[in-house]
C-alpha atoms as a PDB file:
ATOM      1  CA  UNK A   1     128.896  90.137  96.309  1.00  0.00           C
ATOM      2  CA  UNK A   2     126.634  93.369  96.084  1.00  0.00           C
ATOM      3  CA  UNK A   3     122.999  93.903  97.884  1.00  0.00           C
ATOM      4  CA  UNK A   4     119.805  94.439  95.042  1.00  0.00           C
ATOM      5  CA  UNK A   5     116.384  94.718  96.912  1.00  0.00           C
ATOM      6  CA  UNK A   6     113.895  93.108  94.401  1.00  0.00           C
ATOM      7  CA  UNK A   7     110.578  95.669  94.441  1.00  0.00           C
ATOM      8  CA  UNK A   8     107.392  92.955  93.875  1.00  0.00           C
ATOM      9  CA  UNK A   9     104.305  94.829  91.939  1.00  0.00           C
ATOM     10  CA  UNK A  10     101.031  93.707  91.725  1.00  0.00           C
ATOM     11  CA  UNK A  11      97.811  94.452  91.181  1.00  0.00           C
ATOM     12  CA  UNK A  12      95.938  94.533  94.783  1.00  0.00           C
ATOM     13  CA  UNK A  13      92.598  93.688  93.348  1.00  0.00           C
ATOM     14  CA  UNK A  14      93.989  90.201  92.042  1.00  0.00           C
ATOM     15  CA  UNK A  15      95.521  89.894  95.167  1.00  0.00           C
ATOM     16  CA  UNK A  16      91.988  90.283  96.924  1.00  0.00           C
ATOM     17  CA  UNK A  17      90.641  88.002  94.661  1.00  0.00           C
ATOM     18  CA  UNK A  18      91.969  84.616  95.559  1.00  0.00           C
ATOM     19  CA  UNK A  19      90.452  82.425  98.086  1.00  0.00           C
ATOM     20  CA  UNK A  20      92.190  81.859 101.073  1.00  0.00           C
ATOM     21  CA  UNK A  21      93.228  78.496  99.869  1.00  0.00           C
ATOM     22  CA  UNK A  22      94.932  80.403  96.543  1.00  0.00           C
ATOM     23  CA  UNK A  23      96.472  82.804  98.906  1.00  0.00           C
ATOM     24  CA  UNK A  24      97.728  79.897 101.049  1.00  0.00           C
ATOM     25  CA  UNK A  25      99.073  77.762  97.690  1.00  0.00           C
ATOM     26  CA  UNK A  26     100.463  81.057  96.889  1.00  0.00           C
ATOM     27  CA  UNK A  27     102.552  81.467 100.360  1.00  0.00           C
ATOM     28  CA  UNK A  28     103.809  77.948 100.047  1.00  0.00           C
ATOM     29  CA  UNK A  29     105.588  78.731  96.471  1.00  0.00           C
ATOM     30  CA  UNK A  30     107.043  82.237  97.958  1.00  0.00           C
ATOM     31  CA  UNK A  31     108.286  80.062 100.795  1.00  0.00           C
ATOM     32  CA  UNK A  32     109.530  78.136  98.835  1.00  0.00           C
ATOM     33  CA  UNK A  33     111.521  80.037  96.372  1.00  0.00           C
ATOM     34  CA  UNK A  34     113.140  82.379  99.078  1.00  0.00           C
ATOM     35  CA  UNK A  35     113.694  79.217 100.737  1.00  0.00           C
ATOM     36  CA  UNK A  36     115.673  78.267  97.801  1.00  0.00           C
ATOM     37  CA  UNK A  37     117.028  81.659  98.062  1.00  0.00           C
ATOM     38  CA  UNK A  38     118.597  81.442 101.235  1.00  0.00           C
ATOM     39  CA  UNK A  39     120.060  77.849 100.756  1.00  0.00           C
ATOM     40  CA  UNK A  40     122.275  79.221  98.394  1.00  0.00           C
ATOM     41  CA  UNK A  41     123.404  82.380 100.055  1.00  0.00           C
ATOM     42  CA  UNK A  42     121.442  84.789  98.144  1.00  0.00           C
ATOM     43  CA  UNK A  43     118.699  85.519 100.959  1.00  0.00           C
ATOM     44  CA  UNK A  44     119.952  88.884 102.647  1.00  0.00           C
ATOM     45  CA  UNK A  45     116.407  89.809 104.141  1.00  0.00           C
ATOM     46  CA  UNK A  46     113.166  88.418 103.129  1.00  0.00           C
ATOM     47  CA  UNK A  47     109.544  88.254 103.637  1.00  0.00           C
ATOM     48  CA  UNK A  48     108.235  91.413 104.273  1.00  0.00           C
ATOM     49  CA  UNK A  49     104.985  92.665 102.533  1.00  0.00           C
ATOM     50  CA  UNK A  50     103.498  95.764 102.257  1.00  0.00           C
ATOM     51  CA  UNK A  51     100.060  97.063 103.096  1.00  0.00           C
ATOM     52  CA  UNK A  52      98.281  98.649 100.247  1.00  0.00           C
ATOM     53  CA  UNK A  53      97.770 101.456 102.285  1.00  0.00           C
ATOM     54  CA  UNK A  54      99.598 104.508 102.683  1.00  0.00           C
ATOM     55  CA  UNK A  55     100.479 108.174 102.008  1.00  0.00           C
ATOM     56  CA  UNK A  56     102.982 109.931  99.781  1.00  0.00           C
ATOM     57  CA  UNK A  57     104.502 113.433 101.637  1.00  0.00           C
ATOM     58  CA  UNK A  58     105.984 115.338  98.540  1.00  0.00           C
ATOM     59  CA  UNK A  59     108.359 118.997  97.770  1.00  0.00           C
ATOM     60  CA  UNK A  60     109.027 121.628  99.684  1.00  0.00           C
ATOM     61  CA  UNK A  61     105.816 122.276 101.373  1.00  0.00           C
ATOM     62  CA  UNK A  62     105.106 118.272 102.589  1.00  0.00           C
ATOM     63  CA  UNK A  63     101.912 117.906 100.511  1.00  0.00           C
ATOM     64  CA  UNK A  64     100.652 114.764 101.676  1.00  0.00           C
ATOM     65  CA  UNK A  65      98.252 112.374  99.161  1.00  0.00           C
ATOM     66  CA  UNK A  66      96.897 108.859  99.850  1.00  0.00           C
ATOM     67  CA  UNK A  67      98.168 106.511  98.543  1.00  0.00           C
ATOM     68  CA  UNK A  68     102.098 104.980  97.300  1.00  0.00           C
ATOM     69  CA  UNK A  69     100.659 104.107  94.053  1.00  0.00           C
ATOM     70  CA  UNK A  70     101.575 105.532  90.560  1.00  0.00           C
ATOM     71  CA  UNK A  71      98.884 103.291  88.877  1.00  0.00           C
ATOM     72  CA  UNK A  72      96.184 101.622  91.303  1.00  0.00           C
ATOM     73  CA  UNK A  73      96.845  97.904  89.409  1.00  0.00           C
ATOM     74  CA  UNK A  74     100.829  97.970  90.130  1.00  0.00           C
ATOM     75  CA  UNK A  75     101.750  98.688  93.442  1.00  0.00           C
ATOM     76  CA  UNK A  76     104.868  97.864  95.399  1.00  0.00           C
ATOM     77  CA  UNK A  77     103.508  94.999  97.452  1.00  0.00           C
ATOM     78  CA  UNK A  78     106.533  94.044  98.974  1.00  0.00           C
ATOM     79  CA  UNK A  79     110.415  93.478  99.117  1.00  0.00           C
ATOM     80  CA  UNK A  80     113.154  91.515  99.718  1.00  0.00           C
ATOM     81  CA  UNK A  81     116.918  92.082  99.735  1.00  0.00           C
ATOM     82  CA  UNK A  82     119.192  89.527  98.030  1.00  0.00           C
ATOM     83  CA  UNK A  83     123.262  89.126  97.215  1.00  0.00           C
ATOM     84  CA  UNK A  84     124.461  88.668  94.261  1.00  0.00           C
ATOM     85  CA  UNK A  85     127.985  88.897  92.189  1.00  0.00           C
ATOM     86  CA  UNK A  86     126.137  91.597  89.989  1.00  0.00           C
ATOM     87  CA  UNK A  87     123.178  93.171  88.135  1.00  0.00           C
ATOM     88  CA  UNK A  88     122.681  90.388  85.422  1.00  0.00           C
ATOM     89  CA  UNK A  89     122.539  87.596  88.223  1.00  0.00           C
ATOM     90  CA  UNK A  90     120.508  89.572  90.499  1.00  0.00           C
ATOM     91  CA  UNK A  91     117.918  90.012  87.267  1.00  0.00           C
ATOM     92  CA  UNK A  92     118.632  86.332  86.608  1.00  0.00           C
ATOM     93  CA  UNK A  93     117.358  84.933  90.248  1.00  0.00           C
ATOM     94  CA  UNK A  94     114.189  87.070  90.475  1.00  0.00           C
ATOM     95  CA  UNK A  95     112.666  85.035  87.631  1.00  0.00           C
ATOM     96  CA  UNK A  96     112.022  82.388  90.383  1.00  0.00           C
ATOM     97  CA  UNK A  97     109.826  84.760  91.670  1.00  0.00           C
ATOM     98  CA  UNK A  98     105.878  83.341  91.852  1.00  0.00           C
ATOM     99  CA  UNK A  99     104.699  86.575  91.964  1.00  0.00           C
ATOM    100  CA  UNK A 100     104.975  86.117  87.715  1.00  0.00           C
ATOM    101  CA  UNK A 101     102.243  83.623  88.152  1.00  0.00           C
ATOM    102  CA  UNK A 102      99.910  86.883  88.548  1.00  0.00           C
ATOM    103  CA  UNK A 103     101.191  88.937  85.891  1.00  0.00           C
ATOM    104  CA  UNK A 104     102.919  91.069  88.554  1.00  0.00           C
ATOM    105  CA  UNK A 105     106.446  92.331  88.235  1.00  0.00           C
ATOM    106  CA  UNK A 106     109.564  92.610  90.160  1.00  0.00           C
ATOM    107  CA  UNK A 107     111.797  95.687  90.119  1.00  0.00           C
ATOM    108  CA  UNK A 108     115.330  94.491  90.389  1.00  0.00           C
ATOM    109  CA  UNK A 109     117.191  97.611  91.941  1.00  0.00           C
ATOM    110  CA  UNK A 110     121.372  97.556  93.467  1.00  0.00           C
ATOM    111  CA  UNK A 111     121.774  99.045  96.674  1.00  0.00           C
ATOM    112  CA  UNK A 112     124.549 101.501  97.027  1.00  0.00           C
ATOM    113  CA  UNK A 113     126.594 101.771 100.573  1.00  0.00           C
ATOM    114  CA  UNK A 114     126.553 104.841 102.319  1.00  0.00           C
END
């Protein structure tokens, strides 16, 4: 089995949007799927979400912008790491993801040992 970390976009203002009973419906069905997830092995490391906050340090002289975003409505919200036997099932199990629901996307990505 190889490690893919699945990279969840979204658009923050949608996010910000829902009531707090859409953002707790919401949480139940990511729950729910990495629950799913991790009863079948897949689960490596799971749950953690990203502030929309941050700062970007880039080149040789450490020039430092706000913001991680390359477009303000799809920003890496969060991430998870997950097994799987390859690329094509990896790609294959992140279409569970809810995060669809929203229109957001997930960036299925292996992870190479070092």
């Amino acid at each position: 089995m190889a490690t893919f970390t699945y990279l969840f976009r979204s658009d923050p203002a949608l996010i910000r949007s829902r009531s707090p009973e859409q953002m707790e419906q919401m949480l139940k069905k990511w729950m729910s799927w990495m629950d799913t997830l991790r009863q079948k092995g897949h689960l490596e490391k799971g749950g953690e979400r990203l502030d929309f906050a941050g700062k970007v340090v880039r080149g040789k002289a450490k020039s430092v912008t706000d913001g991680p975003y390359v477009e303000a409505k799809d920003s890496i919200s969060g991430f998870i790491l997950v097994s799987a036997k390859d690329l094509d099932q990896a790609t294959e199990l992140s279409k569970g993801c809810p995060i669809f629901e929203g229109d957001g996307s997930v960036e299925v990505r292996p992870i190479i040992p070092m």
